[in-house]
Protein backbone atom coordinates (compact mmCIF):
# COMPACT_ATOMS: atom_id res chain seq x y z
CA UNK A 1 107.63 93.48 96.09
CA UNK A 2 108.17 94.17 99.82
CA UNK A 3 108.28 91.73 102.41
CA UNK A 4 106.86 92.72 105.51
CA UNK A 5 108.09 91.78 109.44
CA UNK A 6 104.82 89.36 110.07
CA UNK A 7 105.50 87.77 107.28
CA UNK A 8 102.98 88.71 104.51
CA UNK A 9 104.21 90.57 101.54
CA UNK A 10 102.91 92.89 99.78
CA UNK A 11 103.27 93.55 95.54
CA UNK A 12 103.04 96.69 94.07
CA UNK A 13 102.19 97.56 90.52
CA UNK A 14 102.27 101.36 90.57
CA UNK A 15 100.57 103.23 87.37
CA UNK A 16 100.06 107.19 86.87
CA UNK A 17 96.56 107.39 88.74
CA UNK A 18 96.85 104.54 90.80
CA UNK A 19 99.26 101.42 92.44
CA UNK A 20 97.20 97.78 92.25
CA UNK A 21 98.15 96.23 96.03
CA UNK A 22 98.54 92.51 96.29
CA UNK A 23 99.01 91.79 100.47
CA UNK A 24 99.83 87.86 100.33
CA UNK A 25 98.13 86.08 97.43
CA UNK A 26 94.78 87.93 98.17
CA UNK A 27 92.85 89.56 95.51
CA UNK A 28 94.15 92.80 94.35
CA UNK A 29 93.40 96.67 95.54
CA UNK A 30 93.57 99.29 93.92
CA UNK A 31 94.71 102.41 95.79
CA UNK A 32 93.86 105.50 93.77
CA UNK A 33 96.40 108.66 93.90
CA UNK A 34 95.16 111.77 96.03
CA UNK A 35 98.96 113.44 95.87
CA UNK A 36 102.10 112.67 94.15
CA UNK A 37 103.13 110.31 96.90
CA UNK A 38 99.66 109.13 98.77
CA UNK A 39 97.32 106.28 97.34
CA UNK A 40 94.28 105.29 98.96
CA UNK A 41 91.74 103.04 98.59
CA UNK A 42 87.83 103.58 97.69
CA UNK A 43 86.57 102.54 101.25
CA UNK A 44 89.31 104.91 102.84
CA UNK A 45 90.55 101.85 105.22
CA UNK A 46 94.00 101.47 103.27
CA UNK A 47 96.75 104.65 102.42
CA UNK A 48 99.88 103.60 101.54
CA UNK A 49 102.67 106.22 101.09
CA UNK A 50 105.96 106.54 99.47
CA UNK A 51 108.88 108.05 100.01
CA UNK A 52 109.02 108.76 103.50
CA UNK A 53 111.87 108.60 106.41
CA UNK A 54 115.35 110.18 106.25
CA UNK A 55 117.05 108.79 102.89
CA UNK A 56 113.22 108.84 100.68
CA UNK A 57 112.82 105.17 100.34
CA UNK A 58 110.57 104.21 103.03
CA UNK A 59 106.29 103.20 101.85
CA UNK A 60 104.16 103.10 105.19
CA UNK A 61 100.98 101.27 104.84
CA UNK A 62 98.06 101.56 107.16
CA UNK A 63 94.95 99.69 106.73
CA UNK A 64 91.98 99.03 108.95
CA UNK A 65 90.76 95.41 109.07
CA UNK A 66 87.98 93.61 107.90
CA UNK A 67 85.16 92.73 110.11
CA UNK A 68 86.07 89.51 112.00
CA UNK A 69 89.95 90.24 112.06
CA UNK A 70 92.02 91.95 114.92
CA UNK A 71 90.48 95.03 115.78
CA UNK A 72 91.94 98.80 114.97
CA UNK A 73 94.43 100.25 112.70
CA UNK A 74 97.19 98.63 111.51
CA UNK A 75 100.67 100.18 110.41
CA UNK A 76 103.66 98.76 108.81
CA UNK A 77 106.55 100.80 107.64
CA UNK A 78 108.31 99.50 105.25
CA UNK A 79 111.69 100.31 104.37
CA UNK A 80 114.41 99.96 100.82
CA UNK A 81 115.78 97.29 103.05
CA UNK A 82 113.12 95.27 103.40
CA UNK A 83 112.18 94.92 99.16
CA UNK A 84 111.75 91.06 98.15
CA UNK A 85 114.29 89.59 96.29
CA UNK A 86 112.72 87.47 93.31
């Protein structure tokens, strides 16, 4: 679970082939893998990627929007500091 700096958080239930992506009670995504570290979605307007930054523990997310929400892409990194306590 990562908690991210507008708020929203974001759950992550990796697997071998794929991670299922719950951003803030929606329903759920699933990303599939295209390298060892890179997920992305079916529609190509979500990649989320681990291990990233200087110590490995960084996951940036970038997503396009839906229709009707603010325009353009979107990025959050995301950083070991940031994981949800539960």
């Amino acid at each position: 679970m990562y908690e991210m700096s507008n708020g929203w958080s974001i759950d992550v239930r990796p697997d071998m082939r794929h991670v299922d992506v719950v951003i803030d009670r929606n329903r759920p995504l699933r990303l599939l893998a295209i390298s060892p570290r890179k997920f992305v979605s079916g529609d190509g307007n979500m990649t989320m990627e681990f291990s990233r930054g200087n110590d490995d523990n960084d996951m940036t997310l970038r997503y396009v929007p839906a229709p009707g929400l603010a325009a353009g892409l979107v990025e959050t990194v995301l950083t070991s500091a940031s994981f949800a306590q539960r």
